[in-house]
C-alpha atoms as a PDB file:
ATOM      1  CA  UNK A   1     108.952  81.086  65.553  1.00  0.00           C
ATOM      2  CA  UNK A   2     112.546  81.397  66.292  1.00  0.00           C
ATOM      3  CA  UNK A   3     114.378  78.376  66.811  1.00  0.00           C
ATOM      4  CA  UNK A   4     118.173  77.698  68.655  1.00  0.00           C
ATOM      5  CA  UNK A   5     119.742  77.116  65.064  1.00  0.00           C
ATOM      6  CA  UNK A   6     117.949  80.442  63.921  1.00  0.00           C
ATOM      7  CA  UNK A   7     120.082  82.844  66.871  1.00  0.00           C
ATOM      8  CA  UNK A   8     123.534  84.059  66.730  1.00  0.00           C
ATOM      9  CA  UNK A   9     125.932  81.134  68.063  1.00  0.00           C
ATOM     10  CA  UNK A  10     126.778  83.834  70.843  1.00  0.00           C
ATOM     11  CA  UNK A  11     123.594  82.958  72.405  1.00  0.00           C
ATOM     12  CA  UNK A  12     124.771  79.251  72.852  1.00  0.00           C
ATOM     13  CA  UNK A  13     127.394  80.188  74.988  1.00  0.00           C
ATOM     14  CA  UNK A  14     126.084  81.738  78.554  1.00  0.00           C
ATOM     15  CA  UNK A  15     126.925  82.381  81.033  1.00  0.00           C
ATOM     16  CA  UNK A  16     130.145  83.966  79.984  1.00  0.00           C
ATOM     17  CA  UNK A  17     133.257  83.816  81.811  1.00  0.00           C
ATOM     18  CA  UNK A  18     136.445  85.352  81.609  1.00  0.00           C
ATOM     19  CA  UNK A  19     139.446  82.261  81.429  1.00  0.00           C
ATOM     20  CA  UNK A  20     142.480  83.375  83.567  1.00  0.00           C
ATOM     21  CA  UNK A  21     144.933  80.278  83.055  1.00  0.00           C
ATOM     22  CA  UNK A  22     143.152  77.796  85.120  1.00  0.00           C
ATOM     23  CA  UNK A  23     140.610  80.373  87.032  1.00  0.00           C
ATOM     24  CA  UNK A  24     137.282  81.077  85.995  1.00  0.00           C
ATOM     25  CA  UNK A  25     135.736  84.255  86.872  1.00  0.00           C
ATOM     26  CA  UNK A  26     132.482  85.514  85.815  1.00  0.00           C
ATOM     27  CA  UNK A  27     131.868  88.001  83.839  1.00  0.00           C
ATOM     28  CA  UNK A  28     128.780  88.925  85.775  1.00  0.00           C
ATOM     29  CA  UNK A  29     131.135  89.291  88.936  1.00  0.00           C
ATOM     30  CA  UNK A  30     133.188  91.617  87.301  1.00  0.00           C
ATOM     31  CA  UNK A  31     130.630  94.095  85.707  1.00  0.00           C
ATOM     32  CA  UNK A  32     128.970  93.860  89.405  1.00  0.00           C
ATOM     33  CA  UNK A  33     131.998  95.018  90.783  1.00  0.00           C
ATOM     34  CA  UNK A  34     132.795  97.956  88.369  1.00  0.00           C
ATOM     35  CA  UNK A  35     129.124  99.257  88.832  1.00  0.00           C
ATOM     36  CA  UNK A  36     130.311 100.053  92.384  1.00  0.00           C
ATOM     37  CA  UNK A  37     133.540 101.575  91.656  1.00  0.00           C
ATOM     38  CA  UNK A  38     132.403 103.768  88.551  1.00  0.00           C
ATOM     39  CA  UNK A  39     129.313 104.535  90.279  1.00  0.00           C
ATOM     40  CA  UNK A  40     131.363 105.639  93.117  1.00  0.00           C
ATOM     41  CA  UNK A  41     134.061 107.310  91.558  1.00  0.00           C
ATOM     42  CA  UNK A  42     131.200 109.259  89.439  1.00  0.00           C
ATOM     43  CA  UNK A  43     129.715 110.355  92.748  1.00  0.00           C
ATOM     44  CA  UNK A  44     132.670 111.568  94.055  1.00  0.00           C
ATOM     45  CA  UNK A  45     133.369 113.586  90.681  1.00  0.00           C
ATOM     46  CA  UNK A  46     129.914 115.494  90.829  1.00  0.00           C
ATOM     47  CA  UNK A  47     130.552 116.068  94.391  1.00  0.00           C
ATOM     48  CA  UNK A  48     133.336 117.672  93.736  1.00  0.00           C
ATOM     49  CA  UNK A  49     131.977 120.291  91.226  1.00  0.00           C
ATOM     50  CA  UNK A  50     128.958 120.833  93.331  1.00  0.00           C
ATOM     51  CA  UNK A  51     127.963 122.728  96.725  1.00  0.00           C
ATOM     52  CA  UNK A  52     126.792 120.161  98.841  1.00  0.00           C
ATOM     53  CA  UNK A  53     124.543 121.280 101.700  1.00  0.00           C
ATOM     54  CA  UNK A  54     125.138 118.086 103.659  1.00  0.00           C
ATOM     55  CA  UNK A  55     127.997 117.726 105.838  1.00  0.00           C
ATOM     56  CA  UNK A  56     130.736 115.106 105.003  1.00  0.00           C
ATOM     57  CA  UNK A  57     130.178 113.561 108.253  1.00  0.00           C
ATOM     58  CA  UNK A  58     126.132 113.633 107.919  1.00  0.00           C
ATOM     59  CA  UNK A  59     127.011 112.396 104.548  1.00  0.00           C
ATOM     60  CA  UNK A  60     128.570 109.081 106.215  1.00  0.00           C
ATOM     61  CA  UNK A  61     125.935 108.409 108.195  1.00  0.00           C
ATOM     62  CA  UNK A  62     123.537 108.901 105.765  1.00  0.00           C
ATOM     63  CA  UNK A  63     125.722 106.285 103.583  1.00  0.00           C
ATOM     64  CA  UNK A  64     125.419 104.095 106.341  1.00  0.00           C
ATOM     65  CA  UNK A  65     121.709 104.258 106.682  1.00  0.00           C
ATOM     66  CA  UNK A  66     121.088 103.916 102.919  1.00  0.00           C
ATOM     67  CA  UNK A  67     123.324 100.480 102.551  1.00  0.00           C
ATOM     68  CA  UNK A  68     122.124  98.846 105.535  1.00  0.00           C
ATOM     69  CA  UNK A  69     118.226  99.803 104.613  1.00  0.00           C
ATOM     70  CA  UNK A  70     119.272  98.247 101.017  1.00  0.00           C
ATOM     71  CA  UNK A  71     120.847  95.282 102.368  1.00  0.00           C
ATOM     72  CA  UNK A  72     117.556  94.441 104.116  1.00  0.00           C
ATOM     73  CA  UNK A  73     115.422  95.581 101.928  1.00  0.00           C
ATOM     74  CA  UNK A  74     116.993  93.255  99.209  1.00  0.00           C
ATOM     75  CA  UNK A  75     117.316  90.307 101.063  1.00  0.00           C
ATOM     76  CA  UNK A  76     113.766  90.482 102.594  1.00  0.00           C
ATOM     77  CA  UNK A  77     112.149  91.382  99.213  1.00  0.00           C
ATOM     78  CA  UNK A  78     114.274  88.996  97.304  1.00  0.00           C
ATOM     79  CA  UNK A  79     113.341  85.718  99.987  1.00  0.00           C
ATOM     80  CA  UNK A  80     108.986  86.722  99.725  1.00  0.00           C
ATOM     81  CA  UNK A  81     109.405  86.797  95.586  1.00  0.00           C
ATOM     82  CA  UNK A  82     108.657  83.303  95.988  1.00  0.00           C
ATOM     83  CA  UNK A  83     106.571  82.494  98.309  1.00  0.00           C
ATOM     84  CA  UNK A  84     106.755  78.783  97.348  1.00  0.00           C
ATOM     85  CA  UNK A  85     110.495  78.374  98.495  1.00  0.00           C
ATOM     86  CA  UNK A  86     109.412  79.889 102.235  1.00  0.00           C
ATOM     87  CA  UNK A  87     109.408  76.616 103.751  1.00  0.00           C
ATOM     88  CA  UNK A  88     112.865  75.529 103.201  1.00  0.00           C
ATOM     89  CA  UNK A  89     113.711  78.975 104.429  1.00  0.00           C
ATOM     90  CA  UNK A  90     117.652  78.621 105.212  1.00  0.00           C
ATOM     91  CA  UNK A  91     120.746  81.089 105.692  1.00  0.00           C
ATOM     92  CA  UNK A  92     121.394  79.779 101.822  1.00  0.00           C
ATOM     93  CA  UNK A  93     118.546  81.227 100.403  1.00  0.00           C
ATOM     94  CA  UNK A  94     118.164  84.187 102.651  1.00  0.00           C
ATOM     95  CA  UNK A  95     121.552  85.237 101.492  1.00  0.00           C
ATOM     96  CA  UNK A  96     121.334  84.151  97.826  1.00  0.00           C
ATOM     97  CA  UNK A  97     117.848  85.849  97.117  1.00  0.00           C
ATOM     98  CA  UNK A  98     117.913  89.558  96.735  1.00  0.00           C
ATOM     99  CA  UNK A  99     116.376  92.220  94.097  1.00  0.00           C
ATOM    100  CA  UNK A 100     117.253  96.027  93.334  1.00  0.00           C
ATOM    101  CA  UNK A 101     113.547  96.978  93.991  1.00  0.00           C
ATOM    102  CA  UNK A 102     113.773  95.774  97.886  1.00  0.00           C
ATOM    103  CA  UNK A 103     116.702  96.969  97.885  1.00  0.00           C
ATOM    104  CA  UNK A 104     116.354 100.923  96.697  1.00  0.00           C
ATOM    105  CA  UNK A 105     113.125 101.093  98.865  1.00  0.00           C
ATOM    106  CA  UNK A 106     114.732  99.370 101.756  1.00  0.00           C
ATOM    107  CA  UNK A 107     117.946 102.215 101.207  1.00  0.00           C
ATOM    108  CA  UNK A 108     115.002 104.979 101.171  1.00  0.00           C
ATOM    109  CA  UNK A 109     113.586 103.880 104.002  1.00  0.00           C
ATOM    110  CA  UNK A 110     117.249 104.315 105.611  1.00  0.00           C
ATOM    111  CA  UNK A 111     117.967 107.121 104.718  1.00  0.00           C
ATOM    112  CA  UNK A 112     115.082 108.731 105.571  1.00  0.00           C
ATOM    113  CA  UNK A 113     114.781 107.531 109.129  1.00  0.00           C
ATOM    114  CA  UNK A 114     119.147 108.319 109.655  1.00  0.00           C
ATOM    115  CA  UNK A 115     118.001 111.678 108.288  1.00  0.00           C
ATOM    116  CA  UNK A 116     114.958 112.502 110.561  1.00  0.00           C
ATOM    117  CA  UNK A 117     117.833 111.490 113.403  1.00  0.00           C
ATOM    118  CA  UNK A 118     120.492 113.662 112.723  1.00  0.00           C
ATOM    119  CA  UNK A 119     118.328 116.667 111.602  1.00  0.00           C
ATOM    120  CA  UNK A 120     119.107 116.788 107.941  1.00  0.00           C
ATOM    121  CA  UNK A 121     116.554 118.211 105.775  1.00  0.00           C
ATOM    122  CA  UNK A 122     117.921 118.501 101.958  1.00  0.00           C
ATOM    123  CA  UNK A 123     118.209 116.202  99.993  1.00  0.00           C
ATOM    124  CA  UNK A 124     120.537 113.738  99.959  1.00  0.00           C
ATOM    125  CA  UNK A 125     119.416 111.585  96.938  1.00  0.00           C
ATOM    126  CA  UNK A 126     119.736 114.016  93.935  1.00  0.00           C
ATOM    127  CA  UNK A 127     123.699 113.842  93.951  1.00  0.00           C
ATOM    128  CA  UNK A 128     123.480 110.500  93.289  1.00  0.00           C
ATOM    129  CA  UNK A 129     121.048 109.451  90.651  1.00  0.00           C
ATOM    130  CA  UNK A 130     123.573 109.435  87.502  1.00  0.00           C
ATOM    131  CA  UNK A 131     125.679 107.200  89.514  1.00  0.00           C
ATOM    132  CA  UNK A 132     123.185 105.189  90.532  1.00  0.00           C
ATOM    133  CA  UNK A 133     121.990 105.132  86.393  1.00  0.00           C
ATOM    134  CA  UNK A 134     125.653 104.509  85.731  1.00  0.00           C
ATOM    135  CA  UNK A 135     126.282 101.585  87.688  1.00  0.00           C
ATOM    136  CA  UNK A 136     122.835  99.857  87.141  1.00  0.00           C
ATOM    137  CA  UNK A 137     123.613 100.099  83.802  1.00  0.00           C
ATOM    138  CA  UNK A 138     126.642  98.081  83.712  1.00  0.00           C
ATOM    139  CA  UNK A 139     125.184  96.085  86.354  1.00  0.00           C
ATOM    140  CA  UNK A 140     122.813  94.848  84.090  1.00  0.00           C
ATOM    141  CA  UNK A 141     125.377  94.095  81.389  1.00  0.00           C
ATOM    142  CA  UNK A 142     126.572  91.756  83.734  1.00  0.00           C
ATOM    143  CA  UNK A 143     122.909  90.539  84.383  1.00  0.00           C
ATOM    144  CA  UNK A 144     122.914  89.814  80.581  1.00  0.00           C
ATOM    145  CA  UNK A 145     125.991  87.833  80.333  1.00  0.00           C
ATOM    146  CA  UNK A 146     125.285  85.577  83.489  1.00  0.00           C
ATOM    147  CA  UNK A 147     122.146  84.131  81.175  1.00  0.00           C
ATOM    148  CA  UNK A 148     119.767  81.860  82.966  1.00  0.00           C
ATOM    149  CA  UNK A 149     122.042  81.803  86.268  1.00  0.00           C
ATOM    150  CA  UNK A 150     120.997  85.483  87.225  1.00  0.00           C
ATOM    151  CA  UNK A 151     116.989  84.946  86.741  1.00  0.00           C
ATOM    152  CA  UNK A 152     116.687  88.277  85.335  1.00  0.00           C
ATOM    153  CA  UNK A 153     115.397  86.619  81.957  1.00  0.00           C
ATOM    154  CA  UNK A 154     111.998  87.666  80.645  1.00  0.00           C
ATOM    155  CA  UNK A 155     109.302  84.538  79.325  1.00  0.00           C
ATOM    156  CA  UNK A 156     109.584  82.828  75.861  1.00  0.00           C
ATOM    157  CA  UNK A 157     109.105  84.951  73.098  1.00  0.00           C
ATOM    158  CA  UNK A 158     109.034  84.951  69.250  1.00  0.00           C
ATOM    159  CA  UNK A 159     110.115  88.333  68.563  1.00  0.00           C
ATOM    160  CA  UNK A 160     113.187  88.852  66.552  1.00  0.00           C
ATOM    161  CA  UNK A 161     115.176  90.147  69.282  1.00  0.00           C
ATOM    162  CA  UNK A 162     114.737  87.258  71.153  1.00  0.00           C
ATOM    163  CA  UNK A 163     117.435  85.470  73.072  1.00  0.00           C
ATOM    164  CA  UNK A 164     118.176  81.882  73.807  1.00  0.00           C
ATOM    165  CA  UNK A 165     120.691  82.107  77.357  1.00  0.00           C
ATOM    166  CA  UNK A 166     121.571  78.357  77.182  1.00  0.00           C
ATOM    167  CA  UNK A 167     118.389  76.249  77.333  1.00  0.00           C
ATOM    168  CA  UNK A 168     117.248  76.700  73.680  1.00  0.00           C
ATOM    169  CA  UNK A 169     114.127  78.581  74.711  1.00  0.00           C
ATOM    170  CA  UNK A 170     113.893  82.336  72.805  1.00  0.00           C
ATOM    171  CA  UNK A 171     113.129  84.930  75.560  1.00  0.00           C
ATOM    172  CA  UNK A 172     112.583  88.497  76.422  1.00  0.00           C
ATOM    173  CA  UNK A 173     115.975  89.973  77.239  1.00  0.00           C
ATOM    174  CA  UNK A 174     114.368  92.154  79.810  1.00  0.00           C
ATOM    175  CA  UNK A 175     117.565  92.936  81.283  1.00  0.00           C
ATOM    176  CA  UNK A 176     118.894  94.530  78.200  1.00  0.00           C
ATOM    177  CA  UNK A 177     115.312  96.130  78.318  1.00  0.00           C
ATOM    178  CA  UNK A 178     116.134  97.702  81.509  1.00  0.00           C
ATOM    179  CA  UNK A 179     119.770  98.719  79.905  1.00  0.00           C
ATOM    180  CA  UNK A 180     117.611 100.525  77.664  1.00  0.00           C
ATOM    181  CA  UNK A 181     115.329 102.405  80.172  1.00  0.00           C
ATOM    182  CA  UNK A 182     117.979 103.716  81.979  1.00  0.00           C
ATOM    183  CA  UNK A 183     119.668 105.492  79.154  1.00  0.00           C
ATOM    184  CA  UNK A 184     116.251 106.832  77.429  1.00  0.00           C
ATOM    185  CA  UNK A 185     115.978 108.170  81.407  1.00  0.00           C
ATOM    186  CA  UNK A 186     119.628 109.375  81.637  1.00  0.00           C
ATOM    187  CA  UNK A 187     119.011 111.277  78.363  1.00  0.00           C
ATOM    188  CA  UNK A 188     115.658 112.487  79.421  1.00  0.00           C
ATOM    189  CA  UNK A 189     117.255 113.963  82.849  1.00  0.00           C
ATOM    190  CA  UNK A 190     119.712 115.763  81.437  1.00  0.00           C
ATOM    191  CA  UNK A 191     117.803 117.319  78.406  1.00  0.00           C
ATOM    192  CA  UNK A 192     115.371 118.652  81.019  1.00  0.00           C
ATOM    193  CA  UNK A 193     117.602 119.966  83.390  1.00  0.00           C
ATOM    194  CA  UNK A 194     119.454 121.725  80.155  1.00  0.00           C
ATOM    195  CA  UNK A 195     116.009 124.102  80.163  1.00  0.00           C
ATOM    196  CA  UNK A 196     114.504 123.983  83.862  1.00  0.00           C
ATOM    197  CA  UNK A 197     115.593 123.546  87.747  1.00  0.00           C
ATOM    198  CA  UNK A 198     114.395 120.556  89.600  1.00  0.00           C
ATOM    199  CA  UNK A 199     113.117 121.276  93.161  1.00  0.00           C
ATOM    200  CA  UNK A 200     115.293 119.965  95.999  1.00  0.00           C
ATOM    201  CA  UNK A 201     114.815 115.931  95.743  1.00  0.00           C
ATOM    202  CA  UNK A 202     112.915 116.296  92.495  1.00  0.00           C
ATOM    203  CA  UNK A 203     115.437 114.556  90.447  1.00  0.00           C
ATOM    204  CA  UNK A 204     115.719 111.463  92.792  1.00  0.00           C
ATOM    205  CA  UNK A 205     111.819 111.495  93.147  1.00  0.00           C
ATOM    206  CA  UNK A 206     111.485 110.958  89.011  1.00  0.00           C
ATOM    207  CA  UNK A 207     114.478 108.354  89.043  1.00  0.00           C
ATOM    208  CA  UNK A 208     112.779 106.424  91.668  1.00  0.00           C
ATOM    209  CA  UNK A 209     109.356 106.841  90.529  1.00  0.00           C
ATOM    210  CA  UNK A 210     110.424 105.746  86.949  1.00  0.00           C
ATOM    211  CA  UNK A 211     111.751 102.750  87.798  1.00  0.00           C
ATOM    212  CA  UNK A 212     109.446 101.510  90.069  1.00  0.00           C
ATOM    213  CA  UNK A 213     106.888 101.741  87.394  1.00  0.00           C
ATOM    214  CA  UNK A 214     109.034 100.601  84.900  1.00  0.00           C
ATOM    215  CA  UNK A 215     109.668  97.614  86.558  1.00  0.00           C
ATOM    216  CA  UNK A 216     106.147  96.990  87.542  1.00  0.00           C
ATOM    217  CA  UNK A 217     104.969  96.858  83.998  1.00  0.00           C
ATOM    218  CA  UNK A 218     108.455  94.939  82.788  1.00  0.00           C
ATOM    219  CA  UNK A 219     107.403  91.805  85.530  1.00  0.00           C
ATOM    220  CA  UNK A 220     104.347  90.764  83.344  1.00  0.00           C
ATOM    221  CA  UNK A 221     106.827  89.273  81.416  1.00  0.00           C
ATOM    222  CA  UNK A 222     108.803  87.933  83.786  1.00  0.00           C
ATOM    223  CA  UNK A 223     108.444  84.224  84.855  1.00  0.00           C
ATOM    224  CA  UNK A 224     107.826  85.750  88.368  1.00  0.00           C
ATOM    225  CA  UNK A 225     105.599  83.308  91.181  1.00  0.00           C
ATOM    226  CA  UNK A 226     102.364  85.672  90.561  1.00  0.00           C
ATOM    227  CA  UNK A 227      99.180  85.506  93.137  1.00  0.00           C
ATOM    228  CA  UNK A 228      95.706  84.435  92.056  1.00  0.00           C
ATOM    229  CA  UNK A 229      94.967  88.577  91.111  1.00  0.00           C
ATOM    230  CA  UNK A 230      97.931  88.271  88.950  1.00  0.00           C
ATOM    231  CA  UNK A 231     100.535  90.024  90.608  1.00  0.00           C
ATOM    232  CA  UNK A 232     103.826  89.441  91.780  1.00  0.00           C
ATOM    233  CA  UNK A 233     105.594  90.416  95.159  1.00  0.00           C
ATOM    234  CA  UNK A 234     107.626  92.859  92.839  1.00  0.00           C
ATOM    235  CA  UNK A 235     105.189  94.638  91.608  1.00  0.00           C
ATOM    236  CA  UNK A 236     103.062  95.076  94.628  1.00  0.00           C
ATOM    237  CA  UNK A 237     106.574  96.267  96.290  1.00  0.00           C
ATOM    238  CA  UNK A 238     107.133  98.995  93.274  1.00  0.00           C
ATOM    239  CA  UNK A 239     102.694  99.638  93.571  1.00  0.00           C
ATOM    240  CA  UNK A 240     103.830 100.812  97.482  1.00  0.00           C
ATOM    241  CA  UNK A 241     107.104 102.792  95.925  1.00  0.00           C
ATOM    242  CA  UNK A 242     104.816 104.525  93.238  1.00  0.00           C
ATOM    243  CA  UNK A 243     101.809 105.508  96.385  1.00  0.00           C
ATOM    244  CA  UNK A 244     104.577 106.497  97.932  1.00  0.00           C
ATOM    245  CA  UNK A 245     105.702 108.804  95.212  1.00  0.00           C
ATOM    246  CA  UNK A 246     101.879 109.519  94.057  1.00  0.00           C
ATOM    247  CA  UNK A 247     102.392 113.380  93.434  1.00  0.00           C
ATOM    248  CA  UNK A 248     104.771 112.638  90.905  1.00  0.00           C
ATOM    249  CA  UNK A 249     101.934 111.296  88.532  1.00  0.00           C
ATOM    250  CA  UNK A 250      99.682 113.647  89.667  1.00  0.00           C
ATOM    251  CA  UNK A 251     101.318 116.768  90.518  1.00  0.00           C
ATOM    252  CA  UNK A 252     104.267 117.144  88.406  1.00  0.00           C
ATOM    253  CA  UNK A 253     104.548 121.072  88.857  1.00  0.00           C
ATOM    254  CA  UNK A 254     106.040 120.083  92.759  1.00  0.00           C
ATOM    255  CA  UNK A 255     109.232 118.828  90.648  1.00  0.00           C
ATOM    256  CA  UNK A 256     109.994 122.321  89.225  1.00  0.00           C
ATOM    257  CA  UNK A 257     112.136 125.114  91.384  1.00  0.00           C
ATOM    258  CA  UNK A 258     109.880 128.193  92.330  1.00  0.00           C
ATOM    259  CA  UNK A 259     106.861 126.587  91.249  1.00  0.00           C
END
């Protein structure tokens, strides 16, 4: 069993901050913000060495639809993850409780109804999934280094890799876990595109799909508030994300060009 005297005396010090003379800033706040601007800039990079079907005004609109869904979505998801805390519902916790599940459905669920509005067919999600990769990844560096503030820690655990974030209890780092999905899937995206075509929204289906069930497995060891049949809000969230997606599992062929 590992012990606090046993783990790198990195571990001791979470969360970690960044000391500007007197200020303080977190280095959780700063990896947060660079996930938006590379993930941005990267869009507007592949956008630039690509045809895009979809109008730059349509494309607004669309933009508009997607971060208001995820705002919702996040907020709403993030406030029934604990169904305990629902009683002392305030503007506090409403505002402080959100999760990238609620929130990528929630920005689906956008964009889908803005397009059905303004006529737009295509997709509009492909274009973005290596940003989207890119900035979760970094996101979730700054997950990491925000320790046992963040509540993106996994349960105790003796494996070797296990970290202490600042209460001397060995844990899962299951956001370094997710680090790791999303290269293996960044990797596994482009080495398959290198031999075949995706089918118009087939790449955002998989990235999507992927997560959803990579993050409904990745809650079991989670200290998540789970119901009486053992499930969290989370997963039953991504279960609803992967019905949604259901010929995915069961129909991959739909994913190639001209198939």
């Amino acid at each position: 069993m590992l012990t606090t005297q046993m783990l790198p005396i990195f571990v001791q010090m979470f969360p970690f901050n960044l000391h500007i003379g007197r200020a303080v800033v977190p280095i959780h706040f700063i990896c947060e913000t660079l996930s938006y601007i590379v993930g941005y800039q990267f869009y507007v990079y592949l956008r630039s060495k690509t045809v895009d079907k979809i109008s730059e005004s349509n494309r607004f609109i669309i933009f508009i639809g997607a971060a208001t869904g995820a705002l919702v979505g996040s907020h709403l998801v993030g406030v029934l993850e604990n169904p305990q805390l629902l009683s002392d519902l305030n503007l506090m916790y409403l505002m402080g409780n959100k999760t990238i599940v609620g929130g990528m459905l929630g920005g689906l669920i956008g964009v889908e109804l803005v397009k059905k509005k303004i006529g737009v067919t295509v997709s509009s999600g492909d274009l973005m999934v290596y940003p989207l990769i890119s900035a979760m990844i970094i996101g979730r560096l700054g997950c990491f280094f925000a320790g046992l503030e963040d509540g993106t820690y996994g349960i105790a655990t003796s494996l070797p890799w296990a970290i202490n974030f600042g209460d001397g209890v060995p844990r899962h780092p299951t956001n370094l876990y997710e680090i790791l999905f999303w290269l293996i899937l960044w990797v596994s995206l482009a080495a398959f595109e290198k031999r075949h075509a995706f089918s118009d929204g087939a790449r955002f289906k998989v990235f999507l799909s992927s997560y959803l069930l990579f993050r409904f497995f990745i809650e079991f060891i989670k200290p998540d508030y789970f119901f009486s049949f053992g499930m969290s809000v989370i997963q039953l969230v991504c279960l609803s994300g992967i019905v949604y997606y259901y010929k995915v599992f069961i129909y991959p062929k739909h994913l190639l060009k001209n198939a």
